[in-house]
N, C-alpha and C. Protein backbone atom coordinates (compact mmCIF):
# COMPACT_ATOMS: atom_id res chain seq x y z
N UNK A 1 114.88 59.48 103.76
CA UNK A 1 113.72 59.69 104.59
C UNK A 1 113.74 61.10 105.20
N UNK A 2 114.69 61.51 105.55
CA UNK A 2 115.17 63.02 106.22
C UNK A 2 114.90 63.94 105.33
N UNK A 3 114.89 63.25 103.99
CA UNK A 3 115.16 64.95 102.95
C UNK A 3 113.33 64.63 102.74
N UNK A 4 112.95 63.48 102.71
CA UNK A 4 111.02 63.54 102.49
C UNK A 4 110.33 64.40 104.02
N UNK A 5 111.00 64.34 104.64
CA UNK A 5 110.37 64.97 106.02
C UNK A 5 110.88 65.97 105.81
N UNK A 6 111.89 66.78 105.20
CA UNK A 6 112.20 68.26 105.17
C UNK A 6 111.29 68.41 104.01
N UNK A 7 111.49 68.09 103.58
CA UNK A 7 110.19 68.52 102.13
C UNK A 7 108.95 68.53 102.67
N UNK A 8 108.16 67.72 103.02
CA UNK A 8 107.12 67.70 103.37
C UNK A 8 106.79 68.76 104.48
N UNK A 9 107.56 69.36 105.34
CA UNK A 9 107.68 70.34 106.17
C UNK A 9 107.31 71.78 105.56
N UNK A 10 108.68 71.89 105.03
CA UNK A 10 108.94 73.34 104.13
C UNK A 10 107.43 72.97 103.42
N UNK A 11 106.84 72.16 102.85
CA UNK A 11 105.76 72.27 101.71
C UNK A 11 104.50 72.82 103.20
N UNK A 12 104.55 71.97 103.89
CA UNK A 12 103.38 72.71 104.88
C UNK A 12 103.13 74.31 105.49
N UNK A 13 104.78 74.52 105.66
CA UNK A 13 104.73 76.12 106.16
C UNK A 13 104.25 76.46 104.96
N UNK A 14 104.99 76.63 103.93
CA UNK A 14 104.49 77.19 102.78
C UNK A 14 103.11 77.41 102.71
N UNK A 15 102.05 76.57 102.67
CA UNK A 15 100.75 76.18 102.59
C UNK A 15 100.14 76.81 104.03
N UNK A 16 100.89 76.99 105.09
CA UNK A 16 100.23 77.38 106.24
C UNK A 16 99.87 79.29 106.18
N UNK A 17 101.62 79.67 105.74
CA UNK A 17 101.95 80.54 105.68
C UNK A 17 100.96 81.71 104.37
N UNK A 18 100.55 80.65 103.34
CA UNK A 18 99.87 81.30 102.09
C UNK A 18 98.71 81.74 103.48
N UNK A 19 97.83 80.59 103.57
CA UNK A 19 96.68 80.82 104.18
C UNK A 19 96.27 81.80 105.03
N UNK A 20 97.62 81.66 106.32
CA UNK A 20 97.61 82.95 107.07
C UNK A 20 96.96 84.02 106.04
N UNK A 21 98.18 84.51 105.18
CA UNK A 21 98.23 85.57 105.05
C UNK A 21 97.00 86.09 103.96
N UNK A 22 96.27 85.16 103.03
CA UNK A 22 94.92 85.50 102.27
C UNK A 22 94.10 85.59 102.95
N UNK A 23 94.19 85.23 104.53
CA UNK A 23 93.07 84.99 105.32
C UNK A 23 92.69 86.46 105.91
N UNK A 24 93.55 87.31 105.86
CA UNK A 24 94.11 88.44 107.09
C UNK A 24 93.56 89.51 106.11
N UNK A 25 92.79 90.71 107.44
CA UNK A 25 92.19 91.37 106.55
C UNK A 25 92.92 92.78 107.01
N UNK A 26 92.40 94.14 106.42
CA UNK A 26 93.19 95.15 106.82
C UNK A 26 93.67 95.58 107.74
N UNK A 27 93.78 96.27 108.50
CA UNK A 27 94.09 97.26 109.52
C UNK A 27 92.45 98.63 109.34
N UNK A 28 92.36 99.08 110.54
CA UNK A 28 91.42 100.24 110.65
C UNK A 28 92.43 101.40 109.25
N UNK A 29 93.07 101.43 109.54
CA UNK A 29 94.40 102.44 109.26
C UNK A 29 94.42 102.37 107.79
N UNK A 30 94.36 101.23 107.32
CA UNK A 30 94.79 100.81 106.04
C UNK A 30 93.56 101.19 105.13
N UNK A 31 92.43 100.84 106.13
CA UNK A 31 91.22 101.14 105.60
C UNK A 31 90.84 101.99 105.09
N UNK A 32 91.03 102.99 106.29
CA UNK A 32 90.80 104.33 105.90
C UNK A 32 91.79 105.40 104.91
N UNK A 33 92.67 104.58 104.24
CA UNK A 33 93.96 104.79 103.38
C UNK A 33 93.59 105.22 101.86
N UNK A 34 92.23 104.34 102.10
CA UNK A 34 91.54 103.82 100.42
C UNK A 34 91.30 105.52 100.30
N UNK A 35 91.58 105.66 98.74
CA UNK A 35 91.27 107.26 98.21
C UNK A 35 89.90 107.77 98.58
N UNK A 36 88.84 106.64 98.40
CA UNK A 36 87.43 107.33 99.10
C UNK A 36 86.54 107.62 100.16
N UNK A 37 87.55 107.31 101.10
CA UNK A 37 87.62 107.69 102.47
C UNK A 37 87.99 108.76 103.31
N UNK A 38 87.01 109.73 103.21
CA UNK A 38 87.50 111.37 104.15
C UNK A 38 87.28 110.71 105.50
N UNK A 39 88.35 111.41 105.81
CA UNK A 39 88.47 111.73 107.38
C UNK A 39 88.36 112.61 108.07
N UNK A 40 88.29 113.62 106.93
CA UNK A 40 88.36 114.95 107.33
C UNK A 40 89.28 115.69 106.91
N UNK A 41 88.97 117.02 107.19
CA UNK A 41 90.18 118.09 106.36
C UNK A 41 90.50 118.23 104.93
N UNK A 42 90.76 119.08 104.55
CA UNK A 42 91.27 119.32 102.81
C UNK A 42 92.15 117.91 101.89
N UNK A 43 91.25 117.37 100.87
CA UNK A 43 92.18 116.87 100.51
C UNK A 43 93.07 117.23 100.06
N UNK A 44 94.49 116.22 99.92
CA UNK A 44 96.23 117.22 99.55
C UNK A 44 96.01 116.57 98.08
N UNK A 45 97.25 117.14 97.30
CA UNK A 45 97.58 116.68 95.98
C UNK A 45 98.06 115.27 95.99
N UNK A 46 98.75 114.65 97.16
CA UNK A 46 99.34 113.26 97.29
C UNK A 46 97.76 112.33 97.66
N UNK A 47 96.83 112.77 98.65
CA UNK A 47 95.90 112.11 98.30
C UNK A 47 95.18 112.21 96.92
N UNK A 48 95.17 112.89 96.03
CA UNK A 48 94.66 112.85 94.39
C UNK A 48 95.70 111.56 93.65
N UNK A 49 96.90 111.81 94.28
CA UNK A 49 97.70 110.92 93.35
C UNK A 49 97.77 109.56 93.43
N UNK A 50 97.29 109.08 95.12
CA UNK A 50 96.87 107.89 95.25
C UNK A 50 96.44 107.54 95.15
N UNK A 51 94.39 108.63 94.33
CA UNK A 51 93.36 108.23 94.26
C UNK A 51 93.42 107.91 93.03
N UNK A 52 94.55 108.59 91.80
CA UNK A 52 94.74 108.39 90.79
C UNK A 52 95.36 106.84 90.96
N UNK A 53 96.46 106.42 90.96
CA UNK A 53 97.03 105.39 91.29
C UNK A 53 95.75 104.30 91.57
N UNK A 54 95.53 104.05 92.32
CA UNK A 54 94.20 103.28 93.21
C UNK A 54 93.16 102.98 91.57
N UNK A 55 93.04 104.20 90.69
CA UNK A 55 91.49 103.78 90.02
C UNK A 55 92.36 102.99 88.67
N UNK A 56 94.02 103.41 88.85
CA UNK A 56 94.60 102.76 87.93
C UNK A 56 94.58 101.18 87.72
N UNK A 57 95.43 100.80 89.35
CA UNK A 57 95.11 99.83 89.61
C UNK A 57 93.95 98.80 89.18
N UNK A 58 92.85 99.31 89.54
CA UNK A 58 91.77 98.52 89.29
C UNK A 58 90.81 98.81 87.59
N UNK A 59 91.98 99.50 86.37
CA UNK A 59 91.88 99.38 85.20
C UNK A 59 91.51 100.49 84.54
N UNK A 60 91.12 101.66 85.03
CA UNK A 60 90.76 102.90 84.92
C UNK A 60 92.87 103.81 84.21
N UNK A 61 92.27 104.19 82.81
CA UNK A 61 93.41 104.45 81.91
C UNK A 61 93.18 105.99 81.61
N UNK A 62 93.71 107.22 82.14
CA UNK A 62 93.23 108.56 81.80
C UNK A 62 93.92 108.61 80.35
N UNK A 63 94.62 108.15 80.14
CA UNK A 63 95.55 108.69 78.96
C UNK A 63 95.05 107.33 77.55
N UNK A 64 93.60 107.04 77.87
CA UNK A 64 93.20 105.81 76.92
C UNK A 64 91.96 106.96 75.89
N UNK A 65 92.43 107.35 74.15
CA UNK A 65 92.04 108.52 73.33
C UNK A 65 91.66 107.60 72.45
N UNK A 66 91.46 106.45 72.39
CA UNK A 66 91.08 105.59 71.47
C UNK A 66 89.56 105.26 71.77
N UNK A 67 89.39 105.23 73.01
CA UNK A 67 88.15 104.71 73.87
C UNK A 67 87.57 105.94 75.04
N UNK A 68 87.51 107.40 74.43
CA UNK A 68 87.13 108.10 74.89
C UNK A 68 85.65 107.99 75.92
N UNK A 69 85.28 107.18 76.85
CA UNK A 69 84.23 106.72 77.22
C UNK A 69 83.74 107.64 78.79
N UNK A 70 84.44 108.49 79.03
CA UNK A 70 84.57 109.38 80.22
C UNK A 70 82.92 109.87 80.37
N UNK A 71 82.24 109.67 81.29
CA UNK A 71 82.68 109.18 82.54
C UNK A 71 82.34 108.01 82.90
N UNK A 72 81.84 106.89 82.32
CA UNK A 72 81.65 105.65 82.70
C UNK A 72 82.34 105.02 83.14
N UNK A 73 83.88 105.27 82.33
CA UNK A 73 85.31 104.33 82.57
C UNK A 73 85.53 104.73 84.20
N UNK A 74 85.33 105.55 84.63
CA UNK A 74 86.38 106.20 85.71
C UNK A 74 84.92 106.03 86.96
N UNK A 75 83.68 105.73 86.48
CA UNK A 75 82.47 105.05 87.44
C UNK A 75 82.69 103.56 87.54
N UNK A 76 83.25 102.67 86.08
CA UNK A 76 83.43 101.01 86.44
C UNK A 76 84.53 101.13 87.39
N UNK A 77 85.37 102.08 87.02
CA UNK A 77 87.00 102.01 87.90
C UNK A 77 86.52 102.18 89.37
N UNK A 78 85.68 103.29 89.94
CA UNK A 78 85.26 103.28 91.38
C UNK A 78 84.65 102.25 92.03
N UNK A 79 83.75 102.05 90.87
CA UNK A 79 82.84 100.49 91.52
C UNK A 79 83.88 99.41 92.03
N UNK A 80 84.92 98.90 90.76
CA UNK A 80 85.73 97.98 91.06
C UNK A 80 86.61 98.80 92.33
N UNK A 81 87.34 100.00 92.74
CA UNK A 81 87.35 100.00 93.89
C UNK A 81 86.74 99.41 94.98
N UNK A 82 85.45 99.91 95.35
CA UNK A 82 84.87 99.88 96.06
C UNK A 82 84.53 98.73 96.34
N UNK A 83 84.09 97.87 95.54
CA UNK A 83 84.34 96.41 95.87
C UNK A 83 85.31 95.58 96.47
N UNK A 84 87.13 96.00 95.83
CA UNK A 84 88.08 95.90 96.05
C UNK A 84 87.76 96.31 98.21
N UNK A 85 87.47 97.34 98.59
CA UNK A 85 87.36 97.75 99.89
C UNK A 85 86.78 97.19 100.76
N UNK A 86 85.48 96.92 99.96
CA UNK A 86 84.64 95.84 100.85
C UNK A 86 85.50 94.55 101.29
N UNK A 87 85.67 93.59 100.25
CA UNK A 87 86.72 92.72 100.12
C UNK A 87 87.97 92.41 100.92
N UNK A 88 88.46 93.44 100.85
CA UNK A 88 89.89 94.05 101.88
C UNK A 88 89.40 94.32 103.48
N UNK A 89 88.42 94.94 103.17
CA UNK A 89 87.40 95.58 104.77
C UNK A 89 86.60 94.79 105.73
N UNK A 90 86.36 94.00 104.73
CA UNK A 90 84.65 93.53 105.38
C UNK A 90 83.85 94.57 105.98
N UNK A 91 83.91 94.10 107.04
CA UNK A 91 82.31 94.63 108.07
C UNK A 91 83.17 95.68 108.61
N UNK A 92 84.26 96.34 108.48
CA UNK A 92 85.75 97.19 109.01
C UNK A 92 84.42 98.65 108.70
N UNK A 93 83.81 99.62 109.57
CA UNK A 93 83.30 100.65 108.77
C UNK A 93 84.33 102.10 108.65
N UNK A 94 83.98 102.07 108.00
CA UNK A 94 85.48 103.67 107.93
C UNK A 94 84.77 104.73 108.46
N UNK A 95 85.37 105.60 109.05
CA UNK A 95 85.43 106.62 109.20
C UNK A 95 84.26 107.58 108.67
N UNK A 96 84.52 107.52 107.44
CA UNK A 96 83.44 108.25 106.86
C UNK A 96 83.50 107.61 105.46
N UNK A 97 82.54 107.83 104.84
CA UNK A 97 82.84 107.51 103.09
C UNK A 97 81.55 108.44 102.89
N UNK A 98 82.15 109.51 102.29
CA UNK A 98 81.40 110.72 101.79
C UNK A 98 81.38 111.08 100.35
N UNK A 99 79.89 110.77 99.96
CA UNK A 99 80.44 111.04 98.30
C UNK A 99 81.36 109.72 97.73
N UNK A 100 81.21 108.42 98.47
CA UNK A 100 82.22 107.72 97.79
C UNK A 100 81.83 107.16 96.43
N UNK A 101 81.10 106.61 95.87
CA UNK A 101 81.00 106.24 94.68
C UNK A 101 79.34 106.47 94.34
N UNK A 102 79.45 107.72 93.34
CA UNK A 102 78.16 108.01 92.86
C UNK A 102 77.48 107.95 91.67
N UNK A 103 76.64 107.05 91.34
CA UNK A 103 76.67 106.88 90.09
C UNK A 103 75.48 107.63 89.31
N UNK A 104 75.61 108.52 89.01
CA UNK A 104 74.40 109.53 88.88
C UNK A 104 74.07 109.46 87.13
């Protein structure tokens, strides 16, 4: 009976603990982290590399010569950012988003 009440325990944090944490949304900080978010000032080479990183993430391949599709690939890759932000953000407004995703 002791080891069904430790089980059943551990199984609830578990389940409490998921929820918390899918529930929980960014930080201001975190927000404004996302590559298409100026804050101001020059961007550096480490912000390029995160912005690189970031469009990776969300499926955007620079080194893909088979499927030369530039620039569409690297416009679905921002969109799916940007969605990704909303998502992460909600109603969170940043700072600035200048120029963030343009689909011209």
């Amino acid at each position: 009976m002791k080891k069904i009440l430790m089980r059943f325990t551990c199984g609830a944090l578990v389940i409490a603990s998921t929820s918390a944490f899918a529930g929980s949304r960014l930080t201001a900080q975190q927000c404004n982290d996302y590559p298409f978010v100026r804050t101001g000032g020059a961007v550096t080479h480490t912000q390029l590399e995160n912005e690189l990183a970031e469009l990776e993430s969300v499926g955007y391949d620079p080194t893909d010569t088979e499927h030369p599709d530039y620039p569409s690939d690297i416009e679905r890759a921002q969109t799916r950012l940007l969605t990704k932000y909303r998502a992460d953000c909600g109603s969170q407004s940043p700072t600035a988003i200048t120029g963030a995703i343009s689909t011209n």
